[in-house]
N, C-alpha and C. Protein backbone atom coordinates (compact mmCIF):
# COMPACT_ATOMS: atom_id res chain seq x y z
N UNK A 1 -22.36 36.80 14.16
CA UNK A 1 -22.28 36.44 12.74
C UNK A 1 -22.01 34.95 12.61
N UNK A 2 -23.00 34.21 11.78
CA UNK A 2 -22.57 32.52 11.56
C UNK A 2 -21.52 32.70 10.69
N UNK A 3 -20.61 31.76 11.76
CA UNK A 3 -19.07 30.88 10.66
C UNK A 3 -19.94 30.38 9.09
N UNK A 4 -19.31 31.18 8.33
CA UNK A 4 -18.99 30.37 7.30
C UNK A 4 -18.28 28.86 7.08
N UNK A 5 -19.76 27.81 6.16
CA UNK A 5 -19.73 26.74 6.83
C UNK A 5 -18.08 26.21 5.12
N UNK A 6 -17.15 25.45 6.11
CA UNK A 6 -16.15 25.62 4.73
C UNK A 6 -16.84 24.05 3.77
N UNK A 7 -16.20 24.62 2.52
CA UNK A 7 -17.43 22.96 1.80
C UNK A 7 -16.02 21.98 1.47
N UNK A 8 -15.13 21.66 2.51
CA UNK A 8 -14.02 20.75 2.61
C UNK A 8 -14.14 19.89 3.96
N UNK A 9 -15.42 20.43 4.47
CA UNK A 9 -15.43 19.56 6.02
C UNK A 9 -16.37 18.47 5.78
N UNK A 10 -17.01 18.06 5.24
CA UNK A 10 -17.89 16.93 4.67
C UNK A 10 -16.58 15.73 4.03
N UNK A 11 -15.45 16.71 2.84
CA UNK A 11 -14.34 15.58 2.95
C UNK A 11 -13.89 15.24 3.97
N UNK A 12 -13.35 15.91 4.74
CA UNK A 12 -12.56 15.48 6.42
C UNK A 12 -13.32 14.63 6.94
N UNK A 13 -14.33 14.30 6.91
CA UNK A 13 -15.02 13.42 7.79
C UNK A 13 -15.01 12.42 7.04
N UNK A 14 -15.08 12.52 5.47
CA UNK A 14 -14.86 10.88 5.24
C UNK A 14 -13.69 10.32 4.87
N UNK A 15 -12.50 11.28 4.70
CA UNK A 15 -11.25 10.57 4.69
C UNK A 15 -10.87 10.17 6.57
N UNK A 16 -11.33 10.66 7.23
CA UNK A 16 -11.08 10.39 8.88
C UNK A 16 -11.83 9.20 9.01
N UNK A 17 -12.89 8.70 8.68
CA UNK A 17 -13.78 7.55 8.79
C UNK A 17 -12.75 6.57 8.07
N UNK A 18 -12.65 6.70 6.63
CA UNK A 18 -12.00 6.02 6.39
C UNK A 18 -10.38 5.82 6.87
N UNK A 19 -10.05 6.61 7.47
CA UNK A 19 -8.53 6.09 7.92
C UNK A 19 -8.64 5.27 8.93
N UNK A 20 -9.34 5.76 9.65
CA UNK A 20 -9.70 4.81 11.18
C UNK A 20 -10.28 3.38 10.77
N UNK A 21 -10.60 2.92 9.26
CA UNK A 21 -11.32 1.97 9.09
C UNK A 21 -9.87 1.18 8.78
N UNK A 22 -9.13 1.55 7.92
CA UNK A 22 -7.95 1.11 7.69
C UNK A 22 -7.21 1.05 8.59
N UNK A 23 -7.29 1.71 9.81
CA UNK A 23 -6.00 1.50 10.89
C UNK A 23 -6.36 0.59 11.82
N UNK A 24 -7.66 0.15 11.84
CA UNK A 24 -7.99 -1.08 12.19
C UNK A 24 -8.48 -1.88 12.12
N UNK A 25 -8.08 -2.35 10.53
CA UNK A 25 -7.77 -3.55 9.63
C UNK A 25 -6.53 -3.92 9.59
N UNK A 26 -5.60 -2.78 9.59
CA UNK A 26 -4.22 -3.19 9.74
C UNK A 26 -4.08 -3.72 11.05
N UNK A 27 -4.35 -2.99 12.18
CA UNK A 27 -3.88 -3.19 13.62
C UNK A 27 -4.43 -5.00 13.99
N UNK A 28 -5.76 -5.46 13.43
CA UNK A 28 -6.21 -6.52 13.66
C UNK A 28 -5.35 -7.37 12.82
N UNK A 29 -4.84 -6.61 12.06
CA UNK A 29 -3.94 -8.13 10.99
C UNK A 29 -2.74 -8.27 11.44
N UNK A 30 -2.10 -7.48 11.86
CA UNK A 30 -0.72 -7.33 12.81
C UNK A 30 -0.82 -8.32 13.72
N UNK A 31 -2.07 -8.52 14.70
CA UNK A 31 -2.21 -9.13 15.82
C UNK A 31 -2.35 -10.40 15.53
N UNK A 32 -2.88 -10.44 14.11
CA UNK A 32 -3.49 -12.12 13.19
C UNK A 32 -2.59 -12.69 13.20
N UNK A 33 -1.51 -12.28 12.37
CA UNK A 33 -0.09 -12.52 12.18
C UNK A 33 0.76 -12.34 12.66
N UNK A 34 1.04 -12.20 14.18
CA UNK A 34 1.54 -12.17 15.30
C UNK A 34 1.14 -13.12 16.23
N UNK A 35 -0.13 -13.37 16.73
CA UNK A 35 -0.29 -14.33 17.40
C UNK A 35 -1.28 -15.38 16.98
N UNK A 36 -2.21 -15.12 15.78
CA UNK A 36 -2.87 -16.15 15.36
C UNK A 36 -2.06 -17.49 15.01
N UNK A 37 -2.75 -18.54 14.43
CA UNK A 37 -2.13 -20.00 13.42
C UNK A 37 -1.50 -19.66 12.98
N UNK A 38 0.20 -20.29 12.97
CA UNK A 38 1.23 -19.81 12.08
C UNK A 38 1.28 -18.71 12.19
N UNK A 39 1.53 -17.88 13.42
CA UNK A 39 2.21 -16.95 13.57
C UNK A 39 3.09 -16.48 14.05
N UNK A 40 4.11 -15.40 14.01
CA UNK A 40 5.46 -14.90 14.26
C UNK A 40 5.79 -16.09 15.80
N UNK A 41 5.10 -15.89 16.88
CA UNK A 41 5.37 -16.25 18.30
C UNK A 41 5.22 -17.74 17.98
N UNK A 42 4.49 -18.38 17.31
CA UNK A 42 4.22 -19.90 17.08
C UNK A 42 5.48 -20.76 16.73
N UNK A 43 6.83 -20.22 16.14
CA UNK A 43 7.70 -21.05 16.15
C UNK A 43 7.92 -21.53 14.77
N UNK A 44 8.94 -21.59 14.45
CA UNK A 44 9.16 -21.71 12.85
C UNK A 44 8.42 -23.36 12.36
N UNK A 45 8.26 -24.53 13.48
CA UNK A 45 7.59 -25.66 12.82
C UNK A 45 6.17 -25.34 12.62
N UNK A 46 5.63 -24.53 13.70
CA UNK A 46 4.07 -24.48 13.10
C UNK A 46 3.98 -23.15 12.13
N UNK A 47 4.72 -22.75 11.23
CA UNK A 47 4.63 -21.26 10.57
C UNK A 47 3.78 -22.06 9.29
N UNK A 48 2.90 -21.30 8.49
CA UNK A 48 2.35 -22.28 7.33
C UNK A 48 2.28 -21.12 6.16
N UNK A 49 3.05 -20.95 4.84
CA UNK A 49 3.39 -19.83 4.48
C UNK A 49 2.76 -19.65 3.34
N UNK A 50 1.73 -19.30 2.58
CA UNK A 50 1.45 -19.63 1.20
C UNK A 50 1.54 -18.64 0.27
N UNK A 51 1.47 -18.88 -1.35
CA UNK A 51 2.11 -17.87 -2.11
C UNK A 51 1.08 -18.23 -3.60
N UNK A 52 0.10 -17.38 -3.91
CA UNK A 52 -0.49 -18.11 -5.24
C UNK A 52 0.11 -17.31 -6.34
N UNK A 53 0.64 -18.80 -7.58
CA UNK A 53 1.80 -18.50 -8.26
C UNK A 53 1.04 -18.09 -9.66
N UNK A 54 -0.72 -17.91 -9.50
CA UNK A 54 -1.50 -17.61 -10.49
C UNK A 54 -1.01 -16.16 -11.46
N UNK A 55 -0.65 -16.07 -12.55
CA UNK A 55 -0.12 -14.77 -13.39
C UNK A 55 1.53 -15.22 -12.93
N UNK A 56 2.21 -15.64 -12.21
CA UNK A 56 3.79 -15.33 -11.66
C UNK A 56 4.29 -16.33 -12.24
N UNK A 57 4.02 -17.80 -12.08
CA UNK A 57 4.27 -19.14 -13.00
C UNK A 57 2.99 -20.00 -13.19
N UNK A 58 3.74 -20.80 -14.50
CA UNK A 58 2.33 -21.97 -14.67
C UNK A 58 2.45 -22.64 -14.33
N UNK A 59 1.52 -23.14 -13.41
CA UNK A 59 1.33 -24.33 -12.63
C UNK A 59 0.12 -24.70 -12.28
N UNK A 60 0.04 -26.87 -12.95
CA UNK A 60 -1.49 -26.94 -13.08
C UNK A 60 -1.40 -27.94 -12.61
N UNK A 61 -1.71 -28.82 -11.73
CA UNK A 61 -1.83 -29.78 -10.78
C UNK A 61 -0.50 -30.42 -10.50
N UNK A 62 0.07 -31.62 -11.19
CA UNK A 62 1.66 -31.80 -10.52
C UNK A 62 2.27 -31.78 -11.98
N UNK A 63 1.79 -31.05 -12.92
CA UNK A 63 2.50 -30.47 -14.01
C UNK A 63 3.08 -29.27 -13.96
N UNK A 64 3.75 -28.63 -15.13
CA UNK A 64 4.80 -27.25 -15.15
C UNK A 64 5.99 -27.42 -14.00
N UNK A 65 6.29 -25.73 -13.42
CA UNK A 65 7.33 -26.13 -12.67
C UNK A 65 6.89 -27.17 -11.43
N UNK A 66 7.63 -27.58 -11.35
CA UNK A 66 7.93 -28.37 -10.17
C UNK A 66 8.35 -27.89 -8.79
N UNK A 67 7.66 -28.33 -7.61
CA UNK A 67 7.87 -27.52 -6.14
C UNK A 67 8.95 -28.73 -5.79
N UNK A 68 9.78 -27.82 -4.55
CA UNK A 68 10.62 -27.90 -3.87
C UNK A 68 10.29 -28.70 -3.06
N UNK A 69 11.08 -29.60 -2.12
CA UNK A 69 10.92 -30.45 -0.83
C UNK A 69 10.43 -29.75 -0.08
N UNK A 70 9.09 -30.27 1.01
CA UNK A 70 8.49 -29.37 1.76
C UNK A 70 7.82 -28.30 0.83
N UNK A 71 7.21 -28.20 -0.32
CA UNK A 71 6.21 -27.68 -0.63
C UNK A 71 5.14 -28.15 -0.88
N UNK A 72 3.64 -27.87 -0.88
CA UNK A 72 2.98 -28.57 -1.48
C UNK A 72 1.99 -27.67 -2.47
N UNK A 73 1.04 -28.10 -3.39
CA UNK A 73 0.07 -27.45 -3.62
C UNK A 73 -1.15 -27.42 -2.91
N UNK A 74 -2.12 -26.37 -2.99
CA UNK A 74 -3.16 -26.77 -1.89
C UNK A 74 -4.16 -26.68 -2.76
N UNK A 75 -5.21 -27.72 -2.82
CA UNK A 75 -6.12 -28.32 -3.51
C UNK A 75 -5.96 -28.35 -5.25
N UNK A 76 -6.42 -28.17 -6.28
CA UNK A 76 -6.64 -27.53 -7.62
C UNK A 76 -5.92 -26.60 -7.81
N UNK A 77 -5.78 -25.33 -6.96
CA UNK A 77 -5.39 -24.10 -6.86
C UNK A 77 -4.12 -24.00 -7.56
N UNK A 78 -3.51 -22.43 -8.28
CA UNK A 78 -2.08 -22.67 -7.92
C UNK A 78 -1.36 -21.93 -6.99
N UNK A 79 -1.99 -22.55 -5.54
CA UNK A 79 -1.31 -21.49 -4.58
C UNK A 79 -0.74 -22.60 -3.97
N UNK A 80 0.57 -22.45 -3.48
CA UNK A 80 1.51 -23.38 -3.23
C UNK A 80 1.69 -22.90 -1.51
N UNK A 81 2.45 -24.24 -0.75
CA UNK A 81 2.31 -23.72 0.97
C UNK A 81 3.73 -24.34 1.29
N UNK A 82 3.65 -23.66 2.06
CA UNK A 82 5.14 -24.14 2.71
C UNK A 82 4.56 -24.34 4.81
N UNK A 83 4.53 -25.04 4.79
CA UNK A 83 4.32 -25.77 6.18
C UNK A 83 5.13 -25.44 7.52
N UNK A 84 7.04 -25.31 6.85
CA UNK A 84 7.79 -25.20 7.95
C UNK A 84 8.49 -23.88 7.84
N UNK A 85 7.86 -23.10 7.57
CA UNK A 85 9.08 -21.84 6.87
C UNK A 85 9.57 -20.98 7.63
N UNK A 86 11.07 -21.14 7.40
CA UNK A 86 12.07 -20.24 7.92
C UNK A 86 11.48 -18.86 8.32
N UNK A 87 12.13 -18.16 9.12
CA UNK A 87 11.40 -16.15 9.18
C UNK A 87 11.65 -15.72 8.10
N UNK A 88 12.83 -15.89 7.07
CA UNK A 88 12.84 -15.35 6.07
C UNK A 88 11.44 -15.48 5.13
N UNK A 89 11.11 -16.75 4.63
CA UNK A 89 10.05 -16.74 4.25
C UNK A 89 8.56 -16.32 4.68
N UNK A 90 8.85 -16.21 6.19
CA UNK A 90 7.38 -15.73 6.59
C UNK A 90 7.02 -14.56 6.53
N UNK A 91 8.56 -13.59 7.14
CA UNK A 91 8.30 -12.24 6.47
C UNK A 91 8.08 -11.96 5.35
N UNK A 92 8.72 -12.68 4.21
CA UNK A 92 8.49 -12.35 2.96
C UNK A 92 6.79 -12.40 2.50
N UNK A 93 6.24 -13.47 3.10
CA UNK A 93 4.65 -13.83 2.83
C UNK A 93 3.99 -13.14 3.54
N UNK A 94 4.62 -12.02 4.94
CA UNK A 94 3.76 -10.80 5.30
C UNK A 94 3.90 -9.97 5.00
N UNK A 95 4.76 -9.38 3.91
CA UNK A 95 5.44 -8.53 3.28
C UNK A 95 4.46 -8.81 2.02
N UNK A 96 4.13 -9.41 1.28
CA UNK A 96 3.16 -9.71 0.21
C UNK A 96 1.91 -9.57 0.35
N UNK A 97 1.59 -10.15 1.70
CA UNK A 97 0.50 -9.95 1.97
C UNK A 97 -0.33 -8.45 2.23
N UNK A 98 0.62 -8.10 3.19
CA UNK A 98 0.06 -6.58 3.89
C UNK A 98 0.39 -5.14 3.76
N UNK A 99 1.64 -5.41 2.47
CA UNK A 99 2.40 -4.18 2.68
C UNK A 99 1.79 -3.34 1.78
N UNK A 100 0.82 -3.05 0.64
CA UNK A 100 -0.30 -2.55 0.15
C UNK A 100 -1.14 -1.96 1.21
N UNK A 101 -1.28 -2.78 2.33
CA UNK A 101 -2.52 -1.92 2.80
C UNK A 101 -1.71 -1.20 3.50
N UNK A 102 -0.72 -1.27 4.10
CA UNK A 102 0.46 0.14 5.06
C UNK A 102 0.51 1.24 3.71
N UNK A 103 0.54 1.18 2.64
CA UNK A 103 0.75 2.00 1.51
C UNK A 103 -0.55 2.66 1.51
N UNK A 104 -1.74 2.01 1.42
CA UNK A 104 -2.85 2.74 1.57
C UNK A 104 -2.79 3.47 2.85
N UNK A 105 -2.96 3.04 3.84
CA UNK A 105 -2.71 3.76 5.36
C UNK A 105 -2.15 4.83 5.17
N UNK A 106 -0.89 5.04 4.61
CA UNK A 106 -0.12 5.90 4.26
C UNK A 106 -0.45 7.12 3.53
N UNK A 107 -1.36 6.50 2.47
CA UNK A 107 -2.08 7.49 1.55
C UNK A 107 -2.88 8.16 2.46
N UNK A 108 -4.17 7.40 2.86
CA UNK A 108 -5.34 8.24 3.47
C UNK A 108 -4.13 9.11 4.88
N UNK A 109 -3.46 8.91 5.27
CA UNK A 109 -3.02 9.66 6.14
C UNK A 109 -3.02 10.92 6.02
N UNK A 110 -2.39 11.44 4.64
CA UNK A 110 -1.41 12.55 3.85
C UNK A 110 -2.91 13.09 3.45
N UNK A 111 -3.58 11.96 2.91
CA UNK A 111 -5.14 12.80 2.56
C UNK A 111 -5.77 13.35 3.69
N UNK A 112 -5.67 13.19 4.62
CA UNK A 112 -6.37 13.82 5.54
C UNK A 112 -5.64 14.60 6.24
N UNK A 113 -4.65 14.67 6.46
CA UNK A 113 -3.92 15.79 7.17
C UNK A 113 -3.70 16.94 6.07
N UNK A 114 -3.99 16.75 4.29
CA UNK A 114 -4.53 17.96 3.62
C UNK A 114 -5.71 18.09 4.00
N UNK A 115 -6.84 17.77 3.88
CA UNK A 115 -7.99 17.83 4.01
C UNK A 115 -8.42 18.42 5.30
N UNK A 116 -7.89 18.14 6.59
CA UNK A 116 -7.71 18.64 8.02
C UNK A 116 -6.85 20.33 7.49
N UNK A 117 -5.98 20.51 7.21
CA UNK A 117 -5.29 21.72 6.67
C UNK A 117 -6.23 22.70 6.18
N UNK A 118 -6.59 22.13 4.90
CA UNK A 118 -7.78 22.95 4.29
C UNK A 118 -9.09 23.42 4.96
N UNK A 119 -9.37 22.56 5.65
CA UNK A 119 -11.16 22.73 6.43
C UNK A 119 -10.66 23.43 8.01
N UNK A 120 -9.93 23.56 8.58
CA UNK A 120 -9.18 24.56 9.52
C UNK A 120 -8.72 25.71 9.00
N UNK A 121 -8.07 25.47 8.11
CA UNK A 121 -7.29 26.97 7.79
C UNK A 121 -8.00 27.59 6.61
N UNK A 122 -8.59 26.77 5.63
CA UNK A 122 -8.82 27.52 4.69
C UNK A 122 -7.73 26.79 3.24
N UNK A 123 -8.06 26.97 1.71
CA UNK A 123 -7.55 26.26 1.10
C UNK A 123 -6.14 27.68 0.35
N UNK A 124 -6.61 29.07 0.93
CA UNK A 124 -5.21 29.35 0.42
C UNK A 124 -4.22 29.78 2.05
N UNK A 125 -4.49 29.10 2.81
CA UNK A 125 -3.13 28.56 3.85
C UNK A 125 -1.76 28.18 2.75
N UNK A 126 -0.76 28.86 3.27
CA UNK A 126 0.37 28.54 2.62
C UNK A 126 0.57 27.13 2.52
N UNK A 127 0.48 25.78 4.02
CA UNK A 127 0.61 25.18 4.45
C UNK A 127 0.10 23.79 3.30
N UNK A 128 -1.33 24.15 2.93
CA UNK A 128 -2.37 23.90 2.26
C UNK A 128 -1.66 23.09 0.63
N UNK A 129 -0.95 23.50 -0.13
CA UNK A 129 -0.66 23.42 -1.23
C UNK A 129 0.86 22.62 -1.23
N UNK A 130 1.98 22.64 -0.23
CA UNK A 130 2.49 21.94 0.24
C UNK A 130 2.08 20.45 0.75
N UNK A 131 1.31 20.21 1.43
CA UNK A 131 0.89 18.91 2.30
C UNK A 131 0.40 18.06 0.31
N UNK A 132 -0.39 18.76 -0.16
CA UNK A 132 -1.27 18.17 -1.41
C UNK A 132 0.11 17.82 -2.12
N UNK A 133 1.26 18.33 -2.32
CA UNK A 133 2.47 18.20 -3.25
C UNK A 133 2.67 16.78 -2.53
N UNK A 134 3.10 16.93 -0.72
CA UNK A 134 3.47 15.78 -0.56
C UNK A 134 2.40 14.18 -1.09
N UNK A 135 1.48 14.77 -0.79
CA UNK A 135 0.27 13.42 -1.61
C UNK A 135 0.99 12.92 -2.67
N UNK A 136 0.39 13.80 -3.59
CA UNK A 136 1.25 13.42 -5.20
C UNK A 136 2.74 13.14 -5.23
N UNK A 137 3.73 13.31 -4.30
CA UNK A 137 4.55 12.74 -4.57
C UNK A 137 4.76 11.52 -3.77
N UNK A 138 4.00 10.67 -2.63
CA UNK A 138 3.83 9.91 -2.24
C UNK A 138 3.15 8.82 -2.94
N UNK A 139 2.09 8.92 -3.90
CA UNK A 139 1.40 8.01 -4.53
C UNK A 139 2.43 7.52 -5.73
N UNK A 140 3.42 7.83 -6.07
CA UNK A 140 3.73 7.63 -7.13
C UNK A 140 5.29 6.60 -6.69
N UNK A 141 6.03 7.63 -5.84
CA UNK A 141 7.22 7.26 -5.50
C UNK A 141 7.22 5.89 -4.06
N UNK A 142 6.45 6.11 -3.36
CA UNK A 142 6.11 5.08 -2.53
C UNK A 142 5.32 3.83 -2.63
N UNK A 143 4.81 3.66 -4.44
CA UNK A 143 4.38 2.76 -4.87
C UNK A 143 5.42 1.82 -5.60
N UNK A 144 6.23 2.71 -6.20
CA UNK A 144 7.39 2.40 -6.76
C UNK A 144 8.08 1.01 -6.04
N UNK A 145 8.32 2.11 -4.69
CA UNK A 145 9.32 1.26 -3.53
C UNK A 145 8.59 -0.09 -3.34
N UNK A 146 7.16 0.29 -3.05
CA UNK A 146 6.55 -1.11 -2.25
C UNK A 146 6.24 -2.05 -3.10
N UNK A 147 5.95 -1.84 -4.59
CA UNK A 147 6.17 -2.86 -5.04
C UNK A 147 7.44 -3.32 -5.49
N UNK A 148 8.68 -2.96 -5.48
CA UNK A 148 9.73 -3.17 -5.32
C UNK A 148 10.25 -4.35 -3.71
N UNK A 149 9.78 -3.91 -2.77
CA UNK A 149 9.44 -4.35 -1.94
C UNK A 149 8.42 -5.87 -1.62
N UNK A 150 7.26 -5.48 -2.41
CA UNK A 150 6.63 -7.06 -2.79
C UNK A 150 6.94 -7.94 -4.18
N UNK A 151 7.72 -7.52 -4.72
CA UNK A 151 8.21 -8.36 -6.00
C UNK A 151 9.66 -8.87 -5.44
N UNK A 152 10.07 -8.67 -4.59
CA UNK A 152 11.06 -9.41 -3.52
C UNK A 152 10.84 -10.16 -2.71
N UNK A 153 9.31 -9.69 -2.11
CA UNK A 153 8.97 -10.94 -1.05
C UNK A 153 8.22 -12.04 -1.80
N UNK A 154 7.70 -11.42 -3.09
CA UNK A 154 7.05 -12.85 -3.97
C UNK A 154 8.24 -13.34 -4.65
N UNK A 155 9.25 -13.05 -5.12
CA UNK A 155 10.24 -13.97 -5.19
C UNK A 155 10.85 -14.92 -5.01
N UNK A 156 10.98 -14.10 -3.42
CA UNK A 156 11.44 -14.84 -2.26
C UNK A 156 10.60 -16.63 -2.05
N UNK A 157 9.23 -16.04 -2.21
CA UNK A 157 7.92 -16.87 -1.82
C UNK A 157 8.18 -18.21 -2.66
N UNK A 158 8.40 -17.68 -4.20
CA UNK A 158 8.69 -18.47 -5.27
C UNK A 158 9.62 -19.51 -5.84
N UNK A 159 10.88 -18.45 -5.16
CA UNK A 159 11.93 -19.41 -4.96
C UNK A 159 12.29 -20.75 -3.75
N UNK A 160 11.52 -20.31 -2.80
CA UNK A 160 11.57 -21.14 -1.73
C UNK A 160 10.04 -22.41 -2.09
N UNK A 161 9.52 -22.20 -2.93
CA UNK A 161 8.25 -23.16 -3.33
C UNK A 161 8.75 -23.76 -4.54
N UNK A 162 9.46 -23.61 -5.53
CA UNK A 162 9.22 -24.09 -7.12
C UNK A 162 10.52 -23.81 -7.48
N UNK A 163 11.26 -24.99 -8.09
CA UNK A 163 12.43 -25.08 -8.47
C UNK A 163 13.11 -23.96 -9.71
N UNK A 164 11.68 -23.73 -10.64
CA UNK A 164 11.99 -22.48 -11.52
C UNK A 164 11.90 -21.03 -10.82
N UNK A 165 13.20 -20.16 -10.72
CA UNK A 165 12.56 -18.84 -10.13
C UNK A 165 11.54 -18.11 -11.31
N UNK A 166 11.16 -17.21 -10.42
CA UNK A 166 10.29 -15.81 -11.17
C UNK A 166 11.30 -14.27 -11.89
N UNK A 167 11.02 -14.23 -12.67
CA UNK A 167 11.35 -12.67 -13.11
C UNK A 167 11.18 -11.24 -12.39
N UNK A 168 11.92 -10.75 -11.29
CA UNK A 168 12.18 -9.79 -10.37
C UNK A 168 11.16 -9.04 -11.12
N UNK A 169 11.84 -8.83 -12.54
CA UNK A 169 10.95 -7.34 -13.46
C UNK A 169 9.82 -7.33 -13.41
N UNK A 170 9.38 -8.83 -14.16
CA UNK A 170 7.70 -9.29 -14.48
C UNK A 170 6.97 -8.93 -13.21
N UNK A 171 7.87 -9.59 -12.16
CA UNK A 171 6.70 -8.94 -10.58
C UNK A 171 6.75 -7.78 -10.68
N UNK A 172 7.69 -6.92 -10.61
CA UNK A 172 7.88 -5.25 -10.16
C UNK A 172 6.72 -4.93 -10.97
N UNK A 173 6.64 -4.82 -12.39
CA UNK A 173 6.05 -4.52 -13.35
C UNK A 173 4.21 -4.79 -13.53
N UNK A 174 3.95 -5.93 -12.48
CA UNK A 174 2.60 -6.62 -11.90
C UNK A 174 2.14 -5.78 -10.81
N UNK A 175 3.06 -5.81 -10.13
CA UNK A 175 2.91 -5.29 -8.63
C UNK A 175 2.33 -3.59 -8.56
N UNK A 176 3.10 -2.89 -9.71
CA UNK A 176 3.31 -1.58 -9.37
C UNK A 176 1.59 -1.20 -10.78
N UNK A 177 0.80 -0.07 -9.58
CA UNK A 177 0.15 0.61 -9.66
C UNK A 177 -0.30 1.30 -10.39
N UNK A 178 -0.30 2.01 -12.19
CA UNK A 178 -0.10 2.66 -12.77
C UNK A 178 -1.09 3.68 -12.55
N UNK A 179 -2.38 3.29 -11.86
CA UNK A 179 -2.90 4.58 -11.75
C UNK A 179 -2.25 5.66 -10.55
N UNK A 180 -1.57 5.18 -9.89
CA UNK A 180 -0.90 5.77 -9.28
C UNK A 180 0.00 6.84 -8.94
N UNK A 181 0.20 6.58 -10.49
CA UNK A 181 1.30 7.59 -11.13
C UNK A 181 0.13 8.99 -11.65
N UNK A 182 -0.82 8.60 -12.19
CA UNK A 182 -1.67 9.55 -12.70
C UNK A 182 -2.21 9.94 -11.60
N UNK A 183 -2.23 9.56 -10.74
CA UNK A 183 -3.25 9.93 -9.38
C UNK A 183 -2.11 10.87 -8.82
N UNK A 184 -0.90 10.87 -8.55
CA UNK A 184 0.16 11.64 -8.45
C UNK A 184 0.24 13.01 -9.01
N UNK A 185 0.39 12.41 -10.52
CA UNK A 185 0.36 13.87 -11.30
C UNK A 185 -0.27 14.59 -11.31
N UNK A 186 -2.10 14.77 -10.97
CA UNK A 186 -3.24 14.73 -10.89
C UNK A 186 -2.78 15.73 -9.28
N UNK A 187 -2.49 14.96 -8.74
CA UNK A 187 -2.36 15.87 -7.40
C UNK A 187 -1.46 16.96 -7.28
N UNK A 188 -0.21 16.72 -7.83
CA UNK A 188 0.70 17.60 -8.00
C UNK A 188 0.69 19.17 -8.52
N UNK A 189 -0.33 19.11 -10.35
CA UNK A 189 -0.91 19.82 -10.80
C UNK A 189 -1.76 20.60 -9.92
N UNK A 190 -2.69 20.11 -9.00
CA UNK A 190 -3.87 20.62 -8.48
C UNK A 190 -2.74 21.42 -7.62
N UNK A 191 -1.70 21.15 -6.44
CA UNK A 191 -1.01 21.78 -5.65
C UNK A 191 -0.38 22.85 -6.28
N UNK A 192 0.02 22.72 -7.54
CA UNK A 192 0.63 23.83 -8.42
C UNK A 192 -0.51 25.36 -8.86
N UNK A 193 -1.98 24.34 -8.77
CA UNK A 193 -2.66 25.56 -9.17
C UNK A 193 -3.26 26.10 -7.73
N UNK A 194 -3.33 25.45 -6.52
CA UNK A 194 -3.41 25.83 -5.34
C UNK A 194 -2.59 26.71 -4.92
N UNK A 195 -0.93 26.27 -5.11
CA UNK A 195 -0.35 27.52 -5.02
C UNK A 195 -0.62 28.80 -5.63
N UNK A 196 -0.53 28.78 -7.18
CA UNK A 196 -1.06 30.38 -7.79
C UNK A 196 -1.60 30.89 -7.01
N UNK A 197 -2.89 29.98 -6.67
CA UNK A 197 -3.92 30.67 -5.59
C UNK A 197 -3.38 31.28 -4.61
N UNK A 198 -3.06 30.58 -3.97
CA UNK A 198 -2.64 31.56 -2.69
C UNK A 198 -1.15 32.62 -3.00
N UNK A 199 -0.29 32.82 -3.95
CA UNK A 199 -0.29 34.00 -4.43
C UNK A 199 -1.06 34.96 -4.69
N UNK A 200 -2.09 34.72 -5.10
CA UNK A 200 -3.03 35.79 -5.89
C UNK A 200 -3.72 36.20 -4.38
N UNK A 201 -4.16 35.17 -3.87
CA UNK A 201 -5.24 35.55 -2.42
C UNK A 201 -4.07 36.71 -1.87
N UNK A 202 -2.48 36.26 -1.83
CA UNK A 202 -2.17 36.90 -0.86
C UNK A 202 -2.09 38.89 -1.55
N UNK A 203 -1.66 38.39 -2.79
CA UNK A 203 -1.85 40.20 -3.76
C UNK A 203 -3.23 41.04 -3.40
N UNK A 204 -4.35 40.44 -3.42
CA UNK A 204 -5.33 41.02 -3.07
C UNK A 204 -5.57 41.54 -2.13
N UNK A 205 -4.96 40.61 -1.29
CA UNK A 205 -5.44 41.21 -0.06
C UNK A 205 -4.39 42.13 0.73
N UNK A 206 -2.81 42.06 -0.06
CA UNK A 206 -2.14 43.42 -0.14
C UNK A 206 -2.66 44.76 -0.30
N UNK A 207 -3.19 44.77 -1.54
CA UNK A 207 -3.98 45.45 -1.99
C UNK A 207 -5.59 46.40 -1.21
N UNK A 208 -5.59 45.54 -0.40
CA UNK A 208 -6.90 46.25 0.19
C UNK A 208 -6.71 47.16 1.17
């Protein structure tokens, strides 16, 4: 008798494509910023840190706020550099930089280890409706954090470039995701009606 072919294995293959695409984009940027120009091993004089203050403050050639000793602007732009920067600041500017895409990583992970769940076991697996809860509550609450997380390291960025600081809130409030939250709820719901399901699958088949 042919396996019944399940119609969740066409997803598994492209949330697995795509995770592997993301895990090494991250893994190559780790290594960028580890041993590339201005990186971690290079020594705090050659570190070169930059932060564009475009939406965060106004700043238009050597008008508005004013940068700090050892800052400069780089060309027209308003992305400001810091040349010699402490680890504090460098983490903070890899912390801005990359910590979105570990959040995505994070996501497709949870997506595919439902998606792997479902196309193995089947979508009323007890297992199944659990893993999808954790999704939805990961997209919402772990967006929270990380931009909490990058409205600290752009702070950080800000305060160490430009004599006026930034508004903690205004970043948090930039930073953070809102579809995220709906993409959450969205998942949560679906796990809630996944569960019914597999109540009901399991009555029936009491029943037989």
């Amino acid at each position: 008798m042919a396996r019944q072919r399940n119609p969740l294995e066409p997803l598994t293959g492209i949330a697995r494509i795509s995770s592997w695409f993301v895990y090494v984009f991250a893994l190559l940027g780790i290594m960028l910023v580890l041993f590339g120009p201005g990186g971690l091993v290079s020594g705090p004089g050659l570190r070169t840190t930059c932060v564009d203050s475009a939406g965060s403050l106004s700043v238009t050639g050597g008008t508005g706020f004013p940068l700090k000793p050892g800052a400069r602007l780089s060309g027209a732009s308003a992305e400001a550099c810091l040349d010699h920067a402490s680890t504090g600041v460098w983490l903070s500017g890899f912390a801005d930089r990359w910590i979105w895409y570990l959040w995505a990583a994070g996501a497709l992970a949870l997506l595919l280890r439902f998606l792997r769940g479902a196309a193995l076991k089947g979508p009323y697996d007890q297992a199944v409706p659990g893993r999808l809860a954790a999704l939805g509550w990961y997209l919402p609450v772990a967006a929270a954090v990380v931009a909490a997380v990058a409205a600290t390291a752009r702070s950080t960025l800000l305060g160490a470039a430009f004599e006026s600081p930034a508004s903690w809130t205004s970043l948090w409030a930039g930073a953070f995701p809102l579809w995220s939250a709906f993409a959450g709820a969205a998942a949560l719901t679906f796990a809630r009606i996944l569960r019914i399901g597999v109540r009901m699958h399991e009555d029936l088949e009491g029943t037989v």
